[in-house]
Every structure is written in C-alpha cells, then in structure tokens.
PDB file of N, CA and C in Angstrom:
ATOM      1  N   UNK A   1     -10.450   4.399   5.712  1.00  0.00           N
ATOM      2  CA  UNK A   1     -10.277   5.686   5.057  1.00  0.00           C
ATOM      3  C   UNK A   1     -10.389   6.826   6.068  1.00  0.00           C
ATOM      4  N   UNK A   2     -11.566   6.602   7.209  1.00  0.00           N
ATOM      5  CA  UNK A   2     -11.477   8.058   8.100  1.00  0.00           C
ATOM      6  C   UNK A   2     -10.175   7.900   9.054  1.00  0.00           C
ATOM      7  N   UNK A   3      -9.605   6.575   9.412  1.00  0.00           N
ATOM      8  CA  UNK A   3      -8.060   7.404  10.184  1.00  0.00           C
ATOM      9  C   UNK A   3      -7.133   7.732   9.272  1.00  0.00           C
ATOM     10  N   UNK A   4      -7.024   7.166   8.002  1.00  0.00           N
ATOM     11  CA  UNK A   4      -6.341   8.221   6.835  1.00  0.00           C
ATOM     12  C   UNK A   4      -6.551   9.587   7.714  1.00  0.00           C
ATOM     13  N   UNK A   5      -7.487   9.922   6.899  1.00  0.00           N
ATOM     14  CA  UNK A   5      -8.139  11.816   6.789  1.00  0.00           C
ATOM     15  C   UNK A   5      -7.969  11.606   8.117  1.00  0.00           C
ATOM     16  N   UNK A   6      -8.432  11.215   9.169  1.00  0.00           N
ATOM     17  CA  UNK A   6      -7.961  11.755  10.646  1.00  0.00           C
ATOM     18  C   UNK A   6      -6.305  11.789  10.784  1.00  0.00           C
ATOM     19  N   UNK A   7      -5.275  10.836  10.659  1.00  0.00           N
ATOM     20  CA  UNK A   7      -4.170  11.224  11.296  1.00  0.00           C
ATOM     21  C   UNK A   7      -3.452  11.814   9.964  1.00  0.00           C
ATOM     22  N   UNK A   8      -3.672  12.263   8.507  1.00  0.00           N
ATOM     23  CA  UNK A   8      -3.167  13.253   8.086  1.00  0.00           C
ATOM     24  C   UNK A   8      -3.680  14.759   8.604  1.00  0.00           C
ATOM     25  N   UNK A   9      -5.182  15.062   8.957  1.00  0.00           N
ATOM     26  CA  UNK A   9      -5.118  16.062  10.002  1.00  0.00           C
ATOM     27  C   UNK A   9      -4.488  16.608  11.201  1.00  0.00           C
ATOM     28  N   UNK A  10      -4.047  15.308  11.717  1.00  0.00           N
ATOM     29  CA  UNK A  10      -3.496  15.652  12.723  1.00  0.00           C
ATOM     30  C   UNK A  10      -1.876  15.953  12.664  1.00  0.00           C
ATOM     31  N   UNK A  11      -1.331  14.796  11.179  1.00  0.00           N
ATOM     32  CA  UNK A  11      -0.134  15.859  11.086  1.00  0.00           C
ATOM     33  C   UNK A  11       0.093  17.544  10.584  1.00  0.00           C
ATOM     34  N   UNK A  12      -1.424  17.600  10.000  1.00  0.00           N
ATOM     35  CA  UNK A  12      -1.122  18.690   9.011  1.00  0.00           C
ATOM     36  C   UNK A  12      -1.356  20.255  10.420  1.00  0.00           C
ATOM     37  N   UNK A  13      -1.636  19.895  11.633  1.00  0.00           N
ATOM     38  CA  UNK A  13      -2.272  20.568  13.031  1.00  0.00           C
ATOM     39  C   UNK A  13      -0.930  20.736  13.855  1.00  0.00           C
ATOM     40  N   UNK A  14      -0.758  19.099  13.304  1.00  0.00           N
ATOM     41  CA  UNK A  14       0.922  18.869  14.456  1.00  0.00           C
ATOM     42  C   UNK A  14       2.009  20.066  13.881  1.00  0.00           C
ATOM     43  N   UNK A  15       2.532  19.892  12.570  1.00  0.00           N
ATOM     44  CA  UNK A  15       3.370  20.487  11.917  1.00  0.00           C
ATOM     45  C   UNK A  15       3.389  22.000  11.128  1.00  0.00           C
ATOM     46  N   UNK A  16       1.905  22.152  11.548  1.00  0.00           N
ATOM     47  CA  UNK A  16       1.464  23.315  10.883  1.00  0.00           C
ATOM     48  C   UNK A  16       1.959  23.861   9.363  1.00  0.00           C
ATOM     49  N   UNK A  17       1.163  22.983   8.701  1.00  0.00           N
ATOM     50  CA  UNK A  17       0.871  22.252   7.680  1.00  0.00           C
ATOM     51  C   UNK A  17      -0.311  22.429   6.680  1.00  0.00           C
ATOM     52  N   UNK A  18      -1.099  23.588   7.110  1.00  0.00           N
ATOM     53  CA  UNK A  18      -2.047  23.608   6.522  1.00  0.00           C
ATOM     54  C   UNK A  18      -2.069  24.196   5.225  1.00  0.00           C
ATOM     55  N   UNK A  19      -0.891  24.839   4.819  1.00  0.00           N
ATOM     56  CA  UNK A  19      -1.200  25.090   3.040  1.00  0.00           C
ATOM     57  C   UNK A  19      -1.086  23.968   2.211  1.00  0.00           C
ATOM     58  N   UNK A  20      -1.108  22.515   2.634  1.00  0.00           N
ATOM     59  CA  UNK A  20      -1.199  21.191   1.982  1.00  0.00           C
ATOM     60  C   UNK A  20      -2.747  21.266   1.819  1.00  0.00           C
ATOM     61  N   UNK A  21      -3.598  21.694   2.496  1.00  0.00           N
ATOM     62  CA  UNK A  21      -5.005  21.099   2.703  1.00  0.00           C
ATOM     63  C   UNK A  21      -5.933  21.546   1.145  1.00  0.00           C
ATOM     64  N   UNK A  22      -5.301  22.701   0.622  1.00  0.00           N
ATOM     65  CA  UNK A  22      -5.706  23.014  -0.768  1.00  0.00           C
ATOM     66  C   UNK A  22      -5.319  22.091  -1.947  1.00  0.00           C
ATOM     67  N   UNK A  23      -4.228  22.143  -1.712  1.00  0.00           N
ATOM     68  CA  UNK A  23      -3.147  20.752  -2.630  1.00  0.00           C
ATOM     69  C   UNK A  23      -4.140  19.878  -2.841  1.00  0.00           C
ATOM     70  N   UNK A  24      -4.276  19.186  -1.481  1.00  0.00           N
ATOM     71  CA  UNK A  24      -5.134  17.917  -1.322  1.00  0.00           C
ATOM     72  C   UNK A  24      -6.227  17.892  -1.730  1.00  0.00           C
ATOM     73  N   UNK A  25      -7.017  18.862  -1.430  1.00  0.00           N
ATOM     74  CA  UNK A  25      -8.626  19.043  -2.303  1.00  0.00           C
ATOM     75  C   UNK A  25      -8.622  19.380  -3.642  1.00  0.00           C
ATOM     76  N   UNK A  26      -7.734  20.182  -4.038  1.00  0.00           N
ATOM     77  CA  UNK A  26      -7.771  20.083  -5.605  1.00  0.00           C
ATOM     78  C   UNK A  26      -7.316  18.696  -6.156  1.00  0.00           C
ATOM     79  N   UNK A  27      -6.651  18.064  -5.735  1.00  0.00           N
ATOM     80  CA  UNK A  27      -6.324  16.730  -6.293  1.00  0.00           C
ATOM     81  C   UNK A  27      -7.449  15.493  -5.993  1.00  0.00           C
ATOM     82  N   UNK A  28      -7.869  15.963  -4.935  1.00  0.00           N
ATOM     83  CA  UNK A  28      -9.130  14.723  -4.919  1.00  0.00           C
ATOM     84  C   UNK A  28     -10.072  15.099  -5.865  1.00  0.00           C
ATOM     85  N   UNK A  29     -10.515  16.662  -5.940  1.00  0.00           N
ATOM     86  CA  UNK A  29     -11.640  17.086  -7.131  1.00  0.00           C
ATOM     87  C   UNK A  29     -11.049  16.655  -8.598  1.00  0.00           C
ATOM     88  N   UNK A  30     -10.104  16.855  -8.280  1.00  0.00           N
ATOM     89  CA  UNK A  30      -9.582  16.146 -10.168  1.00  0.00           C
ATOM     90  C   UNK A  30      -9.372  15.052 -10.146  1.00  0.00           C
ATOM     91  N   UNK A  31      -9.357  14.275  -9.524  1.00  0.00           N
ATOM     92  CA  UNK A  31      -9.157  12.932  -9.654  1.00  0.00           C
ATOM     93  C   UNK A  31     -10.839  12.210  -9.247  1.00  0.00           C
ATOM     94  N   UNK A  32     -11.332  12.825  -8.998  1.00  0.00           N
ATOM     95  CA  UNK A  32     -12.783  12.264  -8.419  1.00  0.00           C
ATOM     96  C   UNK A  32     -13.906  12.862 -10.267  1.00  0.00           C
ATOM     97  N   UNK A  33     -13.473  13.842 -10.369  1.00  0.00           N
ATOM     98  CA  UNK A  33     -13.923  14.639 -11.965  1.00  0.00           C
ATOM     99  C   UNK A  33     -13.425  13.183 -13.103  1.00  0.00           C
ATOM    100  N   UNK A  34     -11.982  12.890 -12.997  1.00  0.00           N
ATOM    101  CA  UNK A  34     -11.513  11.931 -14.070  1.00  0.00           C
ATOM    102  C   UNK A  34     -12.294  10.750 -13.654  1.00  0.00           C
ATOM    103  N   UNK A  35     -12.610  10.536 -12.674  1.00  0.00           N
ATOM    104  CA  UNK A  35     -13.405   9.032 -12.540  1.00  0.00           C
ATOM    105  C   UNK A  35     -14.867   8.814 -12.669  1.00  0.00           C
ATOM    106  N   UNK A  36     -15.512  10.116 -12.669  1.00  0.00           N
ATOM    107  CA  UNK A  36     -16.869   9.436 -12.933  1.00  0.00           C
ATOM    108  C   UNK A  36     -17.336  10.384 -14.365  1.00  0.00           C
ATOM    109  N   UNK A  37     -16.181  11.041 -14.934  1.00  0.00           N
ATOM    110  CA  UNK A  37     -16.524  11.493 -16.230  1.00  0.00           C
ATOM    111  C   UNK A  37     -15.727  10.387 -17.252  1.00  0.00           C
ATOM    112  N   UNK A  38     -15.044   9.278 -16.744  1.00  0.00           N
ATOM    113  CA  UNK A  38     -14.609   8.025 -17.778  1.00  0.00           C
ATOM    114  C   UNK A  38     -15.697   7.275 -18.240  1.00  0.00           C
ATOM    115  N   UNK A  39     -15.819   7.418 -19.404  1.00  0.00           N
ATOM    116  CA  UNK A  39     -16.758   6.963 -20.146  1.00  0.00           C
ATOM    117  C   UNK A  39     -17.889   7.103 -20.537  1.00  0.00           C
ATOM    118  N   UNK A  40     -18.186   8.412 -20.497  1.00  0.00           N
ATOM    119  CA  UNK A  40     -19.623   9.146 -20.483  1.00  0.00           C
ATOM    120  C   UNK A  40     -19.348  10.289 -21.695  1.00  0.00           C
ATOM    121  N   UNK A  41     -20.456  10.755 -22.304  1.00  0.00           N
ATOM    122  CA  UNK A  41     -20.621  11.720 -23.270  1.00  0.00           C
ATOM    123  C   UNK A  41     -19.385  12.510 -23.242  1.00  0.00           C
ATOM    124  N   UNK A  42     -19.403  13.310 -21.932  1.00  0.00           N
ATOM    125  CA  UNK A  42     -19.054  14.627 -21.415  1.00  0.00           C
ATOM    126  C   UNK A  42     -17.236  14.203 -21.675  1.00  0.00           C
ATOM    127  N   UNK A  43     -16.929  13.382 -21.080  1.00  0.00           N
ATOM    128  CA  UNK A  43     -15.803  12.926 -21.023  1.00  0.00           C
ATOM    129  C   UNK A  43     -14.357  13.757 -22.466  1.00  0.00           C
ATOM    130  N   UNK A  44     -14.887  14.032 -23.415  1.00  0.00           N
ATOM    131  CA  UNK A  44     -14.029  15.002 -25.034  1.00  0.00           C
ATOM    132  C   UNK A  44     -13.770  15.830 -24.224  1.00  0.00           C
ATOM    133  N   UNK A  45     -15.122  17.034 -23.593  1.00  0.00           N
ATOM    134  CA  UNK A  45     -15.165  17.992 -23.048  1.00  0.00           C
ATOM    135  C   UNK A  45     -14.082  18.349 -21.773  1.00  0.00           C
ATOM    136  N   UNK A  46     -14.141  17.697 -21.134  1.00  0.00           N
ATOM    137  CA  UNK A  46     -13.487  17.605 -20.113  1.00  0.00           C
ATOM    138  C   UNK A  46     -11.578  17.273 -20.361  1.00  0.00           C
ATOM    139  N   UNK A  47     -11.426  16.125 -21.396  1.00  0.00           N
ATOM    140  CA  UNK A  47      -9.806  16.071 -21.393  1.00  0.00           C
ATOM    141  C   UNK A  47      -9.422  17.278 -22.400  1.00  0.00           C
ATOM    142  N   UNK A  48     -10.454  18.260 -22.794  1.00  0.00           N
ATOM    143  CA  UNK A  48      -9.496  19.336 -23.510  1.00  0.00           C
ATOM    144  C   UNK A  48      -9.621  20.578 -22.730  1.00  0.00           C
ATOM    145  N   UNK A  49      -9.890  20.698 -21.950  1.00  0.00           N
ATOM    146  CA  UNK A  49      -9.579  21.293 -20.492  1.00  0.00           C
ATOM    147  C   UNK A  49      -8.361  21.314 -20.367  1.00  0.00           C
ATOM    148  N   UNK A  50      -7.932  20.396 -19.919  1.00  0.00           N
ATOM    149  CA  UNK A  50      -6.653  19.954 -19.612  1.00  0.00           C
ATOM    150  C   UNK A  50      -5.459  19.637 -20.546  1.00  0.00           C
TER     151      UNK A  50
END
C-alpha cells in the first residue's frame, strides 16, 4: 500500500497534478465513513445524508 501512495505522489509532483489530491481524500473519507459505519446504530443516520 505505501508504494501505491508513494508512486501516485510522485505522479501527481511529476505531472503537476495536485488538484487530484482533494478528489482522493474525499473519497477515501467516504469510503472509510461507509465501512466502519456498516452495521452499527449510526449507520440510518448516515445513508440519509447522502
């Protein structure tokens, strides 16, 4: 997983690329939010958010 995140840094440095790097963190926070709120109380709350 860290030369993932290392050589997409380095394209995103190479190509100058960095308005992806927001993209990318909002999608890991929502996708990291959908996985450990599956199956828990909170979980109603959260898919009417969306």
């Amino acid at each position: 997983m860290g030369d993932f995140v290392m050589e997409l840094w380095a394209f995103m440095k190479e190509r100058k690329k960095f308005w992806l790097l927001p993209i990318i963190i909002v999608l890991v926070l929502l996708g990291s939010l959908i996985v450990l709120t599956q199956g828990s109380a909170v979980a109603p709350f959260i898919y009417t958010i969306f």
